[in-house]
PDB file of N, CA and C in Angstrom:
ATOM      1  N   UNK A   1     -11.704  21.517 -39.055  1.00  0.00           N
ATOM      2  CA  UNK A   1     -11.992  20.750 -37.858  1.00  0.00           C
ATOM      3  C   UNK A   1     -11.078  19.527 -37.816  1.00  0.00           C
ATOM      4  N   UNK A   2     -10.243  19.492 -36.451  1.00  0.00           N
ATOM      5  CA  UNK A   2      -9.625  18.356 -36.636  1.00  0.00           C
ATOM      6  C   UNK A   2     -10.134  17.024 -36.334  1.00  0.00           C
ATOM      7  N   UNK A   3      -9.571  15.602 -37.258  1.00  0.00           N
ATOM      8  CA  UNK A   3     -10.098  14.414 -37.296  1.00  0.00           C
ATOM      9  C   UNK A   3     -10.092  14.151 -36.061  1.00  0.00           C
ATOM     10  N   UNK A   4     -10.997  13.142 -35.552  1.00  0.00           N
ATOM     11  CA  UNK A   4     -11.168  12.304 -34.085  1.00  0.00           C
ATOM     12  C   UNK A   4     -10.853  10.817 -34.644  1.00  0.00           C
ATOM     13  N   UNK A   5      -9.870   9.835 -33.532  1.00  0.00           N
ATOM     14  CA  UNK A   5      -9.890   8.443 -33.829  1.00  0.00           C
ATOM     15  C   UNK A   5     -11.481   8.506 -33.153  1.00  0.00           C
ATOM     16  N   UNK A   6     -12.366   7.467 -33.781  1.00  0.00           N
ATOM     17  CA  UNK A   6     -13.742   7.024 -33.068  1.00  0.00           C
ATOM     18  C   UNK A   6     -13.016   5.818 -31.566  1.00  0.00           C
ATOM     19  N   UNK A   7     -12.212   4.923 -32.121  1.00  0.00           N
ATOM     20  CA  UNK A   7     -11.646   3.930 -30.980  1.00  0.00           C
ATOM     21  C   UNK A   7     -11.549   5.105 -29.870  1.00  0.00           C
ATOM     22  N   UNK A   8     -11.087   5.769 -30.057  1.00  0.00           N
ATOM     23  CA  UNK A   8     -10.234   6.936 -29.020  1.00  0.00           C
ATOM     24  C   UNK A   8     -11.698   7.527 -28.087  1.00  0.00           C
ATOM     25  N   UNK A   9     -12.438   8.083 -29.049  1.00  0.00           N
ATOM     26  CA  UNK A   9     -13.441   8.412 -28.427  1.00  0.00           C
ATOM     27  C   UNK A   9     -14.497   7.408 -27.287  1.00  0.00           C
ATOM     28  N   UNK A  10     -14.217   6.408 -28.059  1.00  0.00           N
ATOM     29  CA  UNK A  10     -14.915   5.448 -27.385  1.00  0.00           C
ATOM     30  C   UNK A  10     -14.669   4.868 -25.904  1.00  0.00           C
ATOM     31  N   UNK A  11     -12.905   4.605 -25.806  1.00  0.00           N
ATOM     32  CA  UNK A  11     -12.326   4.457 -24.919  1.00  0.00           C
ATOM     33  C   UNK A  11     -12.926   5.476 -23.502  1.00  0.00           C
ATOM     34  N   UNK A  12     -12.627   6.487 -24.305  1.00  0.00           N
ATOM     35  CA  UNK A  12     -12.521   7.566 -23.171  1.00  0.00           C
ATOM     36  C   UNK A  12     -14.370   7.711 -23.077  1.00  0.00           C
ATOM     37  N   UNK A  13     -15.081   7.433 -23.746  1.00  0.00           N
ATOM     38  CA  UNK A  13     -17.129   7.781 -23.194  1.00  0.00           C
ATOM     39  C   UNK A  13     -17.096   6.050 -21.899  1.00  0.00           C
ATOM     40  N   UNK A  14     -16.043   5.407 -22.440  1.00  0.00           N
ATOM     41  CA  UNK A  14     -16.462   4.091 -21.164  1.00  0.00           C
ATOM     42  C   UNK A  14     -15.654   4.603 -20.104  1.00  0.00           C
ATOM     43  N   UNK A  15     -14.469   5.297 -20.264  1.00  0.00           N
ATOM     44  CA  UNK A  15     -14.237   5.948 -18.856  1.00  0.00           C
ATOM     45  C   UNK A  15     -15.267   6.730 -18.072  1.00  0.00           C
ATOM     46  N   UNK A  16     -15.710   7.658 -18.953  1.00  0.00           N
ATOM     47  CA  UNK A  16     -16.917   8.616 -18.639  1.00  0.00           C
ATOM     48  C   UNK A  16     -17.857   8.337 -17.918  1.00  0.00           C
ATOM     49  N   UNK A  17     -18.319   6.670 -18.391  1.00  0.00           N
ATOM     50  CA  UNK A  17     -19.543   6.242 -17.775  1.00  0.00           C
ATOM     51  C   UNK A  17     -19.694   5.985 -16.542  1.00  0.00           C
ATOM     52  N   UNK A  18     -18.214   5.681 -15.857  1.00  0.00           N
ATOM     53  CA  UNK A  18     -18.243   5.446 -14.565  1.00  0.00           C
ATOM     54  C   UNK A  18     -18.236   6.766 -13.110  1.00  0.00           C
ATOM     55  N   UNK A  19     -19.316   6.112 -12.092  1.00  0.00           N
ATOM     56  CA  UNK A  19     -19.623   7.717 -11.739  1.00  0.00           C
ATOM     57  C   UNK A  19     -19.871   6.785 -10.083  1.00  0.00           C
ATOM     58  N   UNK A  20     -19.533   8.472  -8.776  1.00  0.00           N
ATOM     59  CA  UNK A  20     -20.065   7.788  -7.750  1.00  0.00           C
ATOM     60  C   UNK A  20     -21.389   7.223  -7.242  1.00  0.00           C
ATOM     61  N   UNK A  21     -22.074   7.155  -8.138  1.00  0.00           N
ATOM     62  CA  UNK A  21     -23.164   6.404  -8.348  1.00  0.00           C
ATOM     63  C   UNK A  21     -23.336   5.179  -9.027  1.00  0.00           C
ATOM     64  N   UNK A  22     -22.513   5.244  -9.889  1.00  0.00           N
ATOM     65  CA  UNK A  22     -22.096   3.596 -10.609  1.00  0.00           C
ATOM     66  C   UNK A  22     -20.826   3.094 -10.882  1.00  0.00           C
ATOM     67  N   UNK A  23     -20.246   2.932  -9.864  1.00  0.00           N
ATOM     68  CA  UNK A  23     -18.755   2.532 -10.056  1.00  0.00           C
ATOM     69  C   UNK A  23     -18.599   1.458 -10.224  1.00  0.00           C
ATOM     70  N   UNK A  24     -19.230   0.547 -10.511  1.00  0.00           N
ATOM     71  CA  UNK A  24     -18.927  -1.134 -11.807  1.00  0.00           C
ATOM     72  C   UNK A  24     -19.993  -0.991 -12.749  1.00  0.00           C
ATOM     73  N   UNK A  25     -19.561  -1.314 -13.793  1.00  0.00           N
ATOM     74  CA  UNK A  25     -20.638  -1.494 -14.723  1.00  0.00           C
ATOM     75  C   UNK A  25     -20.201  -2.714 -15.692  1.00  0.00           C
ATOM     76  N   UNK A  26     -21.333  -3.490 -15.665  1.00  0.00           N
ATOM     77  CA  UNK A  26     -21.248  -4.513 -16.872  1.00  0.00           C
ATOM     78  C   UNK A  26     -20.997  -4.326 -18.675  1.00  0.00           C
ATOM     79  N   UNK A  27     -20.192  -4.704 -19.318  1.00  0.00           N
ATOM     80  CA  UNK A  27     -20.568  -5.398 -20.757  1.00  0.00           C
ATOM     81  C   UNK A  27     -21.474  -4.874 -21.401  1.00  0.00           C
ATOM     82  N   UNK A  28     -22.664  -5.057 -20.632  1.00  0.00           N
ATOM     83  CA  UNK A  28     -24.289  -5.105 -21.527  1.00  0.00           C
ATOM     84  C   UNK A  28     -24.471  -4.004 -20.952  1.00  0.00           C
ATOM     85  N   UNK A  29     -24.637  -3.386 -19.707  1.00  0.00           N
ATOM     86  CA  UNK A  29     -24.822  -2.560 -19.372  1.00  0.00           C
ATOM     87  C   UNK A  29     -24.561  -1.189 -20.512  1.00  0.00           C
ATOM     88  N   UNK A  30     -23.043  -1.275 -20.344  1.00  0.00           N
ATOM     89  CA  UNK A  30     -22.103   0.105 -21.211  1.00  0.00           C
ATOM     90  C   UNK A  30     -22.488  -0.398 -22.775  1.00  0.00           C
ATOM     91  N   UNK A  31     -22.491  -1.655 -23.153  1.00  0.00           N
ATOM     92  CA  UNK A  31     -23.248  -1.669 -24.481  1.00  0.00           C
ATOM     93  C   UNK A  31     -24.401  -0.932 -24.703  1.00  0.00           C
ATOM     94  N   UNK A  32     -25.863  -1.074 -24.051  1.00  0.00           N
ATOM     95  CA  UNK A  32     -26.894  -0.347 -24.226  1.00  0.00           C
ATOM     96  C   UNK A  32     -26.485   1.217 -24.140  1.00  0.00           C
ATOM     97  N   UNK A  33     -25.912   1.680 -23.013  1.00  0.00           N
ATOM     98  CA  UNK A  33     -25.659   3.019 -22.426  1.00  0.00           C
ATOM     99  C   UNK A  33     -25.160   3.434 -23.524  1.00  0.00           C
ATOM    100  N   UNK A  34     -24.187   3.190 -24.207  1.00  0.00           N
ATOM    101  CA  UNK A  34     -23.260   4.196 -25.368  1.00  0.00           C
ATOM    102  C   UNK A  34     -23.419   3.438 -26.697  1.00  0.00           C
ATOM    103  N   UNK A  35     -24.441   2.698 -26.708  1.00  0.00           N
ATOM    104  CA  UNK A  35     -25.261   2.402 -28.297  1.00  0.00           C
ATOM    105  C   UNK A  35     -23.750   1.598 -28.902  1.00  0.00           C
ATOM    106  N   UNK A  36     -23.255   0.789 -28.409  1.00  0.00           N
ATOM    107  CA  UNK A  36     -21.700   0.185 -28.964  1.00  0.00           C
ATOM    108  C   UNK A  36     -22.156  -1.184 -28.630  1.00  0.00           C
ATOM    109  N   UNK A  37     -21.461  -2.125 -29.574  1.00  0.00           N
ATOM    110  CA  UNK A  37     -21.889  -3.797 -29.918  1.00  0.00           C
ATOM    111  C   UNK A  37     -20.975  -4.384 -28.417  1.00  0.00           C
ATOM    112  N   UNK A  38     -21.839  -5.640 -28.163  1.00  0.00           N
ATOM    113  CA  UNK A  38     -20.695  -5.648 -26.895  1.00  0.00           C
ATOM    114  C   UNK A  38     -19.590  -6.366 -27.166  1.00  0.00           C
ATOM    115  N   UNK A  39     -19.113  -6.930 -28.448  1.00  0.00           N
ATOM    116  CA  UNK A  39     -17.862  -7.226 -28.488  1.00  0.00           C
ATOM    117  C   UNK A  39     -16.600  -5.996 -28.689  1.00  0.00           C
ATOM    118  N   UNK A  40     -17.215  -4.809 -28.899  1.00  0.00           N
ATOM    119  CA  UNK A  40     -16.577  -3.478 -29.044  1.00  0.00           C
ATOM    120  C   UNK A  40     -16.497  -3.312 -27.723  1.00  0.00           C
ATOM    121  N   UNK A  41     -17.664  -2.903 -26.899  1.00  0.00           N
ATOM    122  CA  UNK A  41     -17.319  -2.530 -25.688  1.00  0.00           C
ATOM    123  C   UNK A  41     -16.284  -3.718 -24.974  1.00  0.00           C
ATOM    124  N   UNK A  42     -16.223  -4.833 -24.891  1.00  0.00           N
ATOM    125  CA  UNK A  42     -15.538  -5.721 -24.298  1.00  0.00           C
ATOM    126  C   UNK A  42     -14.514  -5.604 -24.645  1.00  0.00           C
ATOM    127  N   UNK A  43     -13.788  -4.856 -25.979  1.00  0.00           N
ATOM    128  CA  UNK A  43     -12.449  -5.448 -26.354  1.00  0.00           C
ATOM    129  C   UNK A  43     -11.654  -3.957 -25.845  1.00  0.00           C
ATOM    130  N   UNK A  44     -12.524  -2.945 -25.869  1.00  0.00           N
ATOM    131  CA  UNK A  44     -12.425  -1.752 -25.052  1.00  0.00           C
ATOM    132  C   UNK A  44     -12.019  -1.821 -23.807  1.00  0.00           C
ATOM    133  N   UNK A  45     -12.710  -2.664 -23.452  1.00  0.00           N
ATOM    134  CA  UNK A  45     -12.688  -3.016 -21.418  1.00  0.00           C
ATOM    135  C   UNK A  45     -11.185  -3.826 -21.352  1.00  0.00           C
ATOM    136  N   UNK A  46     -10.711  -4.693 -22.186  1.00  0.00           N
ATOM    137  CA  UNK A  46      -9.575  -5.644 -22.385  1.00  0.00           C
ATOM    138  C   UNK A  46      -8.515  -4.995 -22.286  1.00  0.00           C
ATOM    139  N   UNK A  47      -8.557  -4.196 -23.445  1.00  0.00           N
ATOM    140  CA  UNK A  47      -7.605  -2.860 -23.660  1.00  0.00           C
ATOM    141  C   UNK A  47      -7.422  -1.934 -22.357  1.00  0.00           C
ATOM    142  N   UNK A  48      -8.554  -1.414 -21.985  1.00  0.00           N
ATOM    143  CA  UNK A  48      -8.262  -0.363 -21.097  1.00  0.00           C
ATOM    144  C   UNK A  48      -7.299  -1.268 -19.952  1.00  0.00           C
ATOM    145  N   UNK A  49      -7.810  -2.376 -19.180  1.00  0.00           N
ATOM    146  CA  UNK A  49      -7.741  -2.790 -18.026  1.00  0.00           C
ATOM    147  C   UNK A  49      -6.105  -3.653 -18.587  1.00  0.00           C
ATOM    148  N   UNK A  50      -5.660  -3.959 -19.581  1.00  0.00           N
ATOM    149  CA  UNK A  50      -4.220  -4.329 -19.650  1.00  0.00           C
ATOM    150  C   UNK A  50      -3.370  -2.832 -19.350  1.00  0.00           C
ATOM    151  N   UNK A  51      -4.204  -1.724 -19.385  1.00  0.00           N
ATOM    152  CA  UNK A  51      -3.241  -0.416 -19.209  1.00  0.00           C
ATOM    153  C   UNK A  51      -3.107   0.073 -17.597  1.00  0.00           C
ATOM    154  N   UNK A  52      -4.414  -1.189 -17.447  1.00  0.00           N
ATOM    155  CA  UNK A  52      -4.878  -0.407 -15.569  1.00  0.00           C
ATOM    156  C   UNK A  52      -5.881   0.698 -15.278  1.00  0.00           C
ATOM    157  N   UNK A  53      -6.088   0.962 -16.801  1.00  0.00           N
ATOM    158  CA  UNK A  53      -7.229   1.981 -16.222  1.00  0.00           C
ATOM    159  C   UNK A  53      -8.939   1.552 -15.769  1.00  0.00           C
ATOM    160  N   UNK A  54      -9.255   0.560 -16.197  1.00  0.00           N
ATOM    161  CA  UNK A  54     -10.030  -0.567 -15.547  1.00  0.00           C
ATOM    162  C   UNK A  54     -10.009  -1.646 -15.305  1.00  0.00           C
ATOM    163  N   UNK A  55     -10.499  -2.134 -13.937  1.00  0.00           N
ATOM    164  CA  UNK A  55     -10.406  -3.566 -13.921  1.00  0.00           C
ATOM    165  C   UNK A  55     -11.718  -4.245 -13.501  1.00  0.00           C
ATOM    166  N   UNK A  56     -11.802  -5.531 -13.161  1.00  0.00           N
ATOM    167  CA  UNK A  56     -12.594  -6.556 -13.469  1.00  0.00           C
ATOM    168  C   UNK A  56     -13.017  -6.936 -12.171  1.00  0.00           C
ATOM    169  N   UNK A  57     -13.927  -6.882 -11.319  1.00  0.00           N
ATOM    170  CA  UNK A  57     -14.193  -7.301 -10.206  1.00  0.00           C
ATOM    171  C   UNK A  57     -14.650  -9.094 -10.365  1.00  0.00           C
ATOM    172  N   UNK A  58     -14.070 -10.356 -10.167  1.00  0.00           N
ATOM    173  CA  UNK A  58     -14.034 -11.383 -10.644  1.00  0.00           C
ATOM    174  C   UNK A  58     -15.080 -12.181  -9.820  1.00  0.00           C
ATOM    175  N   UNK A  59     -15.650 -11.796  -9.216  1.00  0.00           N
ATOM    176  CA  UNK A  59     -16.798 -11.677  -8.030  1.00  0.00           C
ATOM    177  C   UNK A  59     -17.953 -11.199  -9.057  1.00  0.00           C
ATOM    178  N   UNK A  60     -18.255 -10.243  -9.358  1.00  0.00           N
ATOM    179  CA  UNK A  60     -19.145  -9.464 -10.065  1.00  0.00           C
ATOM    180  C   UNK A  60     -19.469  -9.927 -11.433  1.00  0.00           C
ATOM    181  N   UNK A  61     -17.621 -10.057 -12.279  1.00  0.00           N
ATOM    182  CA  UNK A  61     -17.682  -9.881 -13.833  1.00  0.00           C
ATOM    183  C   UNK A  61     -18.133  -8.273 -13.623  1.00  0.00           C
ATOM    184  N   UNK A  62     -18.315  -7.545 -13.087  1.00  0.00           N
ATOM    185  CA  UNK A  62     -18.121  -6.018 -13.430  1.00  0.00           C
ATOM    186  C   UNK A  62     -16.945  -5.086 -13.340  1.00  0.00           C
ATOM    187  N   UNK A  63     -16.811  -4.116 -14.642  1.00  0.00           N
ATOM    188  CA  UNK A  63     -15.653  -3.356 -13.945  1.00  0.00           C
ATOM    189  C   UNK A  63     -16.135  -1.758 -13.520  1.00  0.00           C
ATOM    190  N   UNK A  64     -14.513  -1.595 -12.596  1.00  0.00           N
ATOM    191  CA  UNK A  64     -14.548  -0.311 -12.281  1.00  0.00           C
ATOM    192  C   UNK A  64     -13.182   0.316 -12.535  1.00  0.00           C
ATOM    193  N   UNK A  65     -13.291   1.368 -12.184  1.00  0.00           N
ATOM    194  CA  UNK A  65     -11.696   2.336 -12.196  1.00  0.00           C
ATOM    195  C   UNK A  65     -10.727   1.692 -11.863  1.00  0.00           C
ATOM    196  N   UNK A  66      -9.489   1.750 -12.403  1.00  0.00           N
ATOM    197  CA  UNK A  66      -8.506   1.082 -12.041  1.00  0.00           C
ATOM    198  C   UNK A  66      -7.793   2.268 -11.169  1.00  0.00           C
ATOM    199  N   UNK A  67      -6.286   1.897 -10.894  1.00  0.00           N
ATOM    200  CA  UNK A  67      -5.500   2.741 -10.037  1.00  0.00           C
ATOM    201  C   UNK A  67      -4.350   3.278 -11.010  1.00  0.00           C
ATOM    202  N   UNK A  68      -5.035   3.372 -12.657  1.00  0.00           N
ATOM    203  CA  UNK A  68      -3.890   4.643 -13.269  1.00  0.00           C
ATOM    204  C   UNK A  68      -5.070   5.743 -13.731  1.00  0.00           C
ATOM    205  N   UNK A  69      -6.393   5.459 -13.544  1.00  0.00           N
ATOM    206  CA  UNK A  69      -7.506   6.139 -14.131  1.00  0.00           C
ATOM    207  C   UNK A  69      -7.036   7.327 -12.957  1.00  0.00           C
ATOM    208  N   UNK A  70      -6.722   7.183 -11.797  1.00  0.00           N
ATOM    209  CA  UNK A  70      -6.931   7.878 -10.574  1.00  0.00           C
ATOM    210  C   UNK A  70      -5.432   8.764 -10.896  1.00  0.00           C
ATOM    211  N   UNK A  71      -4.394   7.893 -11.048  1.00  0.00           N
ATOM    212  CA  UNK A  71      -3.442   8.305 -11.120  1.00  0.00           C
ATOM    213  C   UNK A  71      -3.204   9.400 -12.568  1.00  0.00           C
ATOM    214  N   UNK A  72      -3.790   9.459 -13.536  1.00  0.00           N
ATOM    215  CA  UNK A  72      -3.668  10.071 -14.376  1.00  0.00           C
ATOM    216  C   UNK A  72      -4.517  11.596 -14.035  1.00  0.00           C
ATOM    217  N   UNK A  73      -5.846  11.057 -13.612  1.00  0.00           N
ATOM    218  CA  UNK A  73      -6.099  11.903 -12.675  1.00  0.00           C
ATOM    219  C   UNK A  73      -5.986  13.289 -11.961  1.00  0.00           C
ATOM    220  N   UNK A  74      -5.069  12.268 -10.954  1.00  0.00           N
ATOM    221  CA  UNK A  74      -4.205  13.356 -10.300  1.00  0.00           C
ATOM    222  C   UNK A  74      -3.684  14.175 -10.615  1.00  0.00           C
ATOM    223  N   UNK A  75      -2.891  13.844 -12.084  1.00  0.00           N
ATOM    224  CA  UNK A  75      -2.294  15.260 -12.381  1.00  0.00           C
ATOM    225  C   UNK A  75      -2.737  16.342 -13.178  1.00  0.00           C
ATOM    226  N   UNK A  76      -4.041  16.361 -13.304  1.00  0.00           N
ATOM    227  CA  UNK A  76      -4.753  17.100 -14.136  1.00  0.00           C
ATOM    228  C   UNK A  76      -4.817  18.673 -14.014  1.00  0.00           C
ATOM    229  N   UNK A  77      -4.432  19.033 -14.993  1.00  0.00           N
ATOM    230  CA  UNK A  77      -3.986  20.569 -14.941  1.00  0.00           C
ATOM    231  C   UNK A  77      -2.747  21.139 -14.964  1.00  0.00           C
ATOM    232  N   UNK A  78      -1.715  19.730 -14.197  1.00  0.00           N
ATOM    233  CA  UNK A  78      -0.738  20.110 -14.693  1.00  0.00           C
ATOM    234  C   UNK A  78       0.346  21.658 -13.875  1.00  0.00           C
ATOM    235  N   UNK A  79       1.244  21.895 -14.320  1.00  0.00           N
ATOM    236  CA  UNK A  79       1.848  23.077 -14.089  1.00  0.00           C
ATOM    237  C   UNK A  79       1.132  24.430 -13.641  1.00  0.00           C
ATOM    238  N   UNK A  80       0.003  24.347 -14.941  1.00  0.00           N
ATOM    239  CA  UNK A  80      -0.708  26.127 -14.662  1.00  0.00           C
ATOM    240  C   UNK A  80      -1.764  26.135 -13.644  1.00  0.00           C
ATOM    241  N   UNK A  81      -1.880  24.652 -13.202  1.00  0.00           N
ATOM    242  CA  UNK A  81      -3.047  24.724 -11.836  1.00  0.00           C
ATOM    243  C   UNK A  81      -1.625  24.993 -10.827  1.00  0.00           C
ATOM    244  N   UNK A  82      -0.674  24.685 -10.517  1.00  0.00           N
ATOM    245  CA  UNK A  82       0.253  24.986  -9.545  1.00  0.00           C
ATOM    246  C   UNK A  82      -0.010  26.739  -9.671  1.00  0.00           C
ATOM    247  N   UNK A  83       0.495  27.099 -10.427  1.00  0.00           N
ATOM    248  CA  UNK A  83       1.119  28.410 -10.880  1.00  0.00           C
ATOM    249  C   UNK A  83      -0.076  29.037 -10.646  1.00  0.00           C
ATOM    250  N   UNK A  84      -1.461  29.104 -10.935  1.00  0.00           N
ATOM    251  CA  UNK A  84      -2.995  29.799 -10.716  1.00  0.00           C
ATOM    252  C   UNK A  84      -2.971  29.733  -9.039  1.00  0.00           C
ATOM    253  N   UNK A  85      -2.649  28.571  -8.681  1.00  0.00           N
ATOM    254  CA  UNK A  85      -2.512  28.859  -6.892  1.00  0.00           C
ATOM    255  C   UNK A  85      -1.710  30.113  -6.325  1.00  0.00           C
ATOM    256  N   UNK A  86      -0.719  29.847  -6.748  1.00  0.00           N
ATOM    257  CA  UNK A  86       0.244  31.025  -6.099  1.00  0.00           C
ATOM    258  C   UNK A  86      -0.293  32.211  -6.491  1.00  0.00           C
ATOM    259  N   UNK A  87      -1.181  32.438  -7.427  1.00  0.00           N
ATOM    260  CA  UNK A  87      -1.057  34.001  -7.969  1.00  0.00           C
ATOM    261  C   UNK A  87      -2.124  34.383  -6.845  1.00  0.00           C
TER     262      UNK A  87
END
């Protein structure tokens, strides 16, 4: 079985959490939700949102999806979703 980074995993369950039903979520919020300390989740949120994949509504202090979460997104599937169309 291959190793998992846990950071890695983590990153990507706070992407997860966000849904069209909860598209900002707080700190404390995603702390309780995924059982993670909130200086973990926060330094998570820091990280992600210097990449763009979340940001910070400064109004709120909540975040949501950024515009590379969408953009990465987009290309999901890649080549063999092109190629499955045509057939």
């Amino acid at each position: 079985m291959a190793r998992v980074l846990r950071s890695v995993n983590n990153a990507l369950a706070v992407l997860e959490s966000f849904s069209v039903e909860r598209p900002e979520i707080g700190v404390t919020e995603l702390s309780h939700s995924l059982g993670l300390g909130k200086s973990t989740v926060h330094r998570l949120l820091t990280s992600l949102a210097s990449r763009g994949y979340v940001r910070k509504n400064p109004e709120t202090e909540r975040y949501c999806l950024g515009f590379k979460a969408f953009e990465v997104g987009s290309r999901a599937g890649g080549p063999f979703v092109t190629s499955q169309r045509r057939s």
